[in-house]
N, C-alpha and C. Protein backbone atom coordinates (compact mmCIF):
# COMPACT_ATOMS: atom_id res chain seq x y z
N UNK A 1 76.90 246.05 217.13
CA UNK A 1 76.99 246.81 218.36
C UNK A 1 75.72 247.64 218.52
N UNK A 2 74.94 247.28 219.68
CA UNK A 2 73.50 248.09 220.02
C UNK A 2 74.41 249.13 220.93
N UNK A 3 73.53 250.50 220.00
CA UNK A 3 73.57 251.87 221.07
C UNK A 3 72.59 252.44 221.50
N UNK A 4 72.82 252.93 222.43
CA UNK A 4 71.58 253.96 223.16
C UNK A 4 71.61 255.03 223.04
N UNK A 5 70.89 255.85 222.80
CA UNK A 5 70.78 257.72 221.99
C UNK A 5 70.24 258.47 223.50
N UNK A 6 71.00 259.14 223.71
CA UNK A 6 71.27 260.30 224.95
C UNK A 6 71.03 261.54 224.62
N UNK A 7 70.11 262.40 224.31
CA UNK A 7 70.04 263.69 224.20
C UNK A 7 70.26 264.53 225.39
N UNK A 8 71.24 264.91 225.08
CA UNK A 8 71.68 266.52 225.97
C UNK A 8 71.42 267.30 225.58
N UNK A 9 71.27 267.76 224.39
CA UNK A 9 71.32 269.39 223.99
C UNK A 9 70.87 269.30 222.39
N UNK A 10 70.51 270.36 221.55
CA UNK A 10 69.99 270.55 220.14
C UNK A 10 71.44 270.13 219.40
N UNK A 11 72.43 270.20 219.74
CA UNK A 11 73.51 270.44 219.49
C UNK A 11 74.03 269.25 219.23
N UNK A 12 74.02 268.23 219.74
CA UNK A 12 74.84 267.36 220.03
C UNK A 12 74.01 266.15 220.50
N UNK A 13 74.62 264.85 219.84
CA UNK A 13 73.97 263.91 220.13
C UNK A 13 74.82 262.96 220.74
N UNK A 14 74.32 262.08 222.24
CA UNK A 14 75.77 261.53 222.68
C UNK A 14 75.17 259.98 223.09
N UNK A 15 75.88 258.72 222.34
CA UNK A 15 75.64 257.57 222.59
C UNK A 15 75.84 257.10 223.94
N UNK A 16 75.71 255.60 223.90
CA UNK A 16 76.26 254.57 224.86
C UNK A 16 76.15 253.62 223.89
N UNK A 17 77.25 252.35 224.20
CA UNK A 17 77.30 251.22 223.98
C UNK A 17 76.48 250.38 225.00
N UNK A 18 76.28 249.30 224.19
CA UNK A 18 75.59 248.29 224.99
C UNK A 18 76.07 247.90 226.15
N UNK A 19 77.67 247.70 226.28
CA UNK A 19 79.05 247.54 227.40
C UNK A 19 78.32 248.14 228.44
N UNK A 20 78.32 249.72 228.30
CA UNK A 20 78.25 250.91 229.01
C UNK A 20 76.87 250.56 230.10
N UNK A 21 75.72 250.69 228.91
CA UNK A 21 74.28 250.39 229.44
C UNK A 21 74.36 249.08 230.24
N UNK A 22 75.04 248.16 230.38
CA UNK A 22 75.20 247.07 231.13
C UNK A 22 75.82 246.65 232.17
N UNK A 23 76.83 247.70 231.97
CA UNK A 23 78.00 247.58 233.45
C UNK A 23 78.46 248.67 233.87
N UNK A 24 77.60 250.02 233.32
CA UNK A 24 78.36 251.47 234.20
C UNK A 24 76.93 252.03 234.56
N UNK A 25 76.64 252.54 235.86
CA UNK A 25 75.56 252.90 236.46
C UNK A 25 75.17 254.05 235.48
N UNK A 26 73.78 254.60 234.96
CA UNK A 26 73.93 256.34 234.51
C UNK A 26 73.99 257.05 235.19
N UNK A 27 74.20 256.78 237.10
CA UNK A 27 74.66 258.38 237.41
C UNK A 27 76.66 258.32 237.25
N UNK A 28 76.89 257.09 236.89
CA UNK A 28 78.31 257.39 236.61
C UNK A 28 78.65 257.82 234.74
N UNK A 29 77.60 257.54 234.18
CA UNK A 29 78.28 257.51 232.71
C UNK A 29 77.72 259.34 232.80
N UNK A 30 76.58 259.40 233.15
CA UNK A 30 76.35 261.45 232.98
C UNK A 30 77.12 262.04 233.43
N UNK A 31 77.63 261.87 234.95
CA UNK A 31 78.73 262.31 235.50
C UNK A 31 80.05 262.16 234.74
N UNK A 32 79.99 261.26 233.78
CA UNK A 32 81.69 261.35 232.76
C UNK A 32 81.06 262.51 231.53
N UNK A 33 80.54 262.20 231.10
CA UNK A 33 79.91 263.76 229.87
C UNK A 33 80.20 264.79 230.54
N UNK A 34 79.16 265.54 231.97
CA UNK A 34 79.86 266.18 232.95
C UNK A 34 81.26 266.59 233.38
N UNK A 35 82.16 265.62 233.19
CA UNK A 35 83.06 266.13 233.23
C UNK A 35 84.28 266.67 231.92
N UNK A 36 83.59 265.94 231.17
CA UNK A 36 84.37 266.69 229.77
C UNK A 36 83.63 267.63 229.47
N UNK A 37 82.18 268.16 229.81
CA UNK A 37 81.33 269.43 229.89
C UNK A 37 82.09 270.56 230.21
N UNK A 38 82.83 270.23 232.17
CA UNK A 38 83.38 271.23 232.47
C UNK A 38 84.38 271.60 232.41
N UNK A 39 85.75 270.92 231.55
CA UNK A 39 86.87 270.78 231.55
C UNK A 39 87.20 272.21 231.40
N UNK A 40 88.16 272.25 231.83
CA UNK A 40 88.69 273.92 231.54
C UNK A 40 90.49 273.47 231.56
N UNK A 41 89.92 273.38 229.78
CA UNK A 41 91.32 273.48 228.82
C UNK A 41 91.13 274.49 227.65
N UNK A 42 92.00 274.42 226.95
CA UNK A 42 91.64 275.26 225.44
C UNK A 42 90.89 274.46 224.05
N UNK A 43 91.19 273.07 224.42
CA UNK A 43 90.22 272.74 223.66
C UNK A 43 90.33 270.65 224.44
N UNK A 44 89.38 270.50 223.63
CA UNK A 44 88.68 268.89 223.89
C UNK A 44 89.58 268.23 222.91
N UNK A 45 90.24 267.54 223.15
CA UNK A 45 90.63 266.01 222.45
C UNK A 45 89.10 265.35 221.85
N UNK A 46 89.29 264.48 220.52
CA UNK A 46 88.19 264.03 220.08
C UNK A 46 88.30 263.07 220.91
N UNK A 47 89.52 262.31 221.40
CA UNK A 47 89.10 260.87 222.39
C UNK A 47 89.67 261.23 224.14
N UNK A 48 88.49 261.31 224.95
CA UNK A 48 88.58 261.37 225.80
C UNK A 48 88.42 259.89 227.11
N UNK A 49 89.91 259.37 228.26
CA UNK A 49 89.56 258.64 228.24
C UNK A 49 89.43 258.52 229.54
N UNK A 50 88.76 257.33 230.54
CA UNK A 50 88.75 257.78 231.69
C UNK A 50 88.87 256.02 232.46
N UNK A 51 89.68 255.75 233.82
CA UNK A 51 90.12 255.21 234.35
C UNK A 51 89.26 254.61 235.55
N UNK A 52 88.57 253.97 235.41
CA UNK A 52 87.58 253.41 236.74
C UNK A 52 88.41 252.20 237.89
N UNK A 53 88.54 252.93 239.16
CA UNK A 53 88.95 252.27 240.01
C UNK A 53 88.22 251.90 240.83
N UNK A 54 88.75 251.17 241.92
CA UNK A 54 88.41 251.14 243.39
C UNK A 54 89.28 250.95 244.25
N UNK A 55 89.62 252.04 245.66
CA UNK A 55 89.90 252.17 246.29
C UNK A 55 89.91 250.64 247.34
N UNK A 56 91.27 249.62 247.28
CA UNK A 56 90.90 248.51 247.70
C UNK A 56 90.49 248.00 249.22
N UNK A 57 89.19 247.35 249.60
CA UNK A 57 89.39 247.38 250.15
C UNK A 57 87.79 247.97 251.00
N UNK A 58 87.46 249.07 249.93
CA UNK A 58 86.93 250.12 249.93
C UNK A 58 85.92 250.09 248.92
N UNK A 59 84.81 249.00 248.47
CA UNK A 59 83.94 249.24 247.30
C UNK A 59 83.38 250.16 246.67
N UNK A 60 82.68 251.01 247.70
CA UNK A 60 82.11 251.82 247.37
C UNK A 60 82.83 253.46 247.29
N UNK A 61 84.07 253.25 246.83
CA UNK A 61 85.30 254.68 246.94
C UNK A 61 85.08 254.18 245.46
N UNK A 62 85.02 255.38 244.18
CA UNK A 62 85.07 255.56 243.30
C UNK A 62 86.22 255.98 243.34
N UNK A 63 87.17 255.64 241.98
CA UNK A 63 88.64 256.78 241.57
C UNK A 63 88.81 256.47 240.03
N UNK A 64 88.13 258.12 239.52
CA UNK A 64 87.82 258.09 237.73
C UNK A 64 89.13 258.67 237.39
N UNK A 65 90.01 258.17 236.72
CA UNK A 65 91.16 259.14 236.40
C UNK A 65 90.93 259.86 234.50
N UNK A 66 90.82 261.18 234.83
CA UNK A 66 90.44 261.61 233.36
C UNK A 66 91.28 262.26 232.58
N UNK A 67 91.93 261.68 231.28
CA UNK A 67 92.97 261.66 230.53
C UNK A 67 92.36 262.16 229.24
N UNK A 68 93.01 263.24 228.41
CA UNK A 68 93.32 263.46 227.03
C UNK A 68 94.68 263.73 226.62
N UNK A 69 95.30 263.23 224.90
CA UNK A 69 96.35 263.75 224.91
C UNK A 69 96.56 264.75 224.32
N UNK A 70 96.07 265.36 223.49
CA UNK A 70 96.42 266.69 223.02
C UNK A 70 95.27 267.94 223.18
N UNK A 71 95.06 268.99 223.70
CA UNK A 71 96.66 269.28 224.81
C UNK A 71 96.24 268.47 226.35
N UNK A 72 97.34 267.98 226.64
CA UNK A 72 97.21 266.80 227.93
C UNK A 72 96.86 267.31 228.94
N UNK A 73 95.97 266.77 229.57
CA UNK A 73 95.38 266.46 230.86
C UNK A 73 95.10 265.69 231.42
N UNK A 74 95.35 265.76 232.29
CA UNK A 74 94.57 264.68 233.54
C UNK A 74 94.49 264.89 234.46
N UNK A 75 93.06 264.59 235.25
CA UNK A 75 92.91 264.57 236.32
C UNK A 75 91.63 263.38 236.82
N UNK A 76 92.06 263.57 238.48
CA UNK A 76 91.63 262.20 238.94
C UNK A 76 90.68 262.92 240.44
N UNK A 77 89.76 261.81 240.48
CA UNK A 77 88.41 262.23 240.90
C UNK A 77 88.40 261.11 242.01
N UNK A 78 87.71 261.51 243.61
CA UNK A 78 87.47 260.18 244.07
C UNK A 78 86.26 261.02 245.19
N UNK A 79 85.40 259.51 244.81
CA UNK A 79 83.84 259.65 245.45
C UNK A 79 83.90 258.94 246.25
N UNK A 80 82.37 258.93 246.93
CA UNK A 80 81.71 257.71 247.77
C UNK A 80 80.26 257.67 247.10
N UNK A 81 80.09 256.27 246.83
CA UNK A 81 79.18 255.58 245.62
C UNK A 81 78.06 254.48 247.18
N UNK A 82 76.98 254.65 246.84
CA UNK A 82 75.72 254.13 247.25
C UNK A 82 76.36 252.53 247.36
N UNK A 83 76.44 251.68 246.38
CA UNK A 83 76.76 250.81 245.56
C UNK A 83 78.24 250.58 244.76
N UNK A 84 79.15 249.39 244.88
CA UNK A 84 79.81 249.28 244.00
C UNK A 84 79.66 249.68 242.34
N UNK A 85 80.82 250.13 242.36
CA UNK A 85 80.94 250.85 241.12
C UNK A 85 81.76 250.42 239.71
N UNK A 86 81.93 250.28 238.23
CA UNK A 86 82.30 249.86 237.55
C UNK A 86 83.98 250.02 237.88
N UNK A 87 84.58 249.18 237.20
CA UNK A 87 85.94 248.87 237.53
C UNK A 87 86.53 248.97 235.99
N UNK A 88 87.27 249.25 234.84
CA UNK A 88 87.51 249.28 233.79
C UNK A 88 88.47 250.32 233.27
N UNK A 89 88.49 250.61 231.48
CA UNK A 89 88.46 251.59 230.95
C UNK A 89 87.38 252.14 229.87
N UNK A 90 87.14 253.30 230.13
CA UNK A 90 85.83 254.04 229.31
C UNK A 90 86.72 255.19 228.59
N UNK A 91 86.53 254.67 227.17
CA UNK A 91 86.44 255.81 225.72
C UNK A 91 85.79 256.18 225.60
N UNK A 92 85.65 257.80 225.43
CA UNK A 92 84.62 258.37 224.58
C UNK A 92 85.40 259.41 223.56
N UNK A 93 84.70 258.77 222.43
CA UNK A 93 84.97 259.47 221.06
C UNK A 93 84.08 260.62 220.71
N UNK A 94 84.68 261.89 220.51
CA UNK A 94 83.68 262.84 219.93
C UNK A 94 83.78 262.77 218.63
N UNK A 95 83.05 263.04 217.44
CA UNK A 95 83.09 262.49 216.02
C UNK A 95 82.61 264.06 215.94
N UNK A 96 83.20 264.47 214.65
CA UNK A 96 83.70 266.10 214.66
C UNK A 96 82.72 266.11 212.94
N UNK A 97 81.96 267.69 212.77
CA UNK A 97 81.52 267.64 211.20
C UNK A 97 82.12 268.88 210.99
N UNK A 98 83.23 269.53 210.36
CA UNK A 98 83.70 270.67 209.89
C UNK A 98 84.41 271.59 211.60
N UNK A 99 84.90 270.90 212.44
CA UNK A 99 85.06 271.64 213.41
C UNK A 99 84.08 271.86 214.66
N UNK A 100 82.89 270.97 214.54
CA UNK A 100 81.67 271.03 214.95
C UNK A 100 81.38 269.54 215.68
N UNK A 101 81.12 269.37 217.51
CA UNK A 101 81.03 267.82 217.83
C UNK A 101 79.79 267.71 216.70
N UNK A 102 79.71 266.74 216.40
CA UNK A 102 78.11 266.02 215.84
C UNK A 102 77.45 264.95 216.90
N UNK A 103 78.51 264.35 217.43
CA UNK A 103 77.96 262.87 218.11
C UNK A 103 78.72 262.50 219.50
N UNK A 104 78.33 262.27 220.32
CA UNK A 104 80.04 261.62 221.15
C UNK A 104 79.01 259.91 221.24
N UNK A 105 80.46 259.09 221.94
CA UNK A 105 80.19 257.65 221.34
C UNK A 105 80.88 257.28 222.39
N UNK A 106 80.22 256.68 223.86
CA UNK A 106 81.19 256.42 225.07
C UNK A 106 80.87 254.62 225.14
N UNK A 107 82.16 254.27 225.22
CA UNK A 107 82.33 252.55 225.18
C UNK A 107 83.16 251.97 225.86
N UNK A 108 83.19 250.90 226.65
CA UNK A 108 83.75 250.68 227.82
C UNK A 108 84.76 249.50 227.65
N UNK A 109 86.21 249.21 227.88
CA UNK A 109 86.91 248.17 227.50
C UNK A 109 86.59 246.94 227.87
């Protein structure tokens, strides 16, 4: 499995899969980091997962539905995209060192 290395921050280092880099635009995969950025819960699930639709009918209507289960959330997002947009499911794993993200690792079903 080829990954691609994403620096956001000193802090944290956040992949892509090859999947990802091949069939999800990067203003849609930054915009998913983005949104587990701004979540306002009490804490992050290490696997965060998210739901790529389309509005049928409607190509260019994005609908990301964004799911963790402990403690549960979800919520669901709908755009208007330049361009058709990925259709799937996208994992992203945060990989934890003592309580601390080290890595996140986003991969697409």
């Amino acid at each position: 499995m080829e990954n691609r290395k994403i620096r956001f921050d000193e802090k944290q280092d956040r992949y892509i899969t090859k999947g990802i880099k091949e069939n999800v635009s990067p203003y849609l995969y930054h915009y998913l980091f983005e949104l587990i950025d701004t979540m306002k819960v009490a804490q992050r699930d290490c696997l965060q997962v998210f739901d790529l639709k389309r509005v049928p009918g409607q190509e260019n209507t994005q609908i990301v539905i964004h799911t963790q289960e402990c403690p549960r959330y979800k919520k669901r997002y709908v755009f208007q995209t330049a361009m058709p947009q990925a259709i799937g499911k996208i994992s992203l794993l945060i990989m934890m060192t003592h309580t601390v993200p080290c890595f996140w690792l986003m991969s697409i079903d």
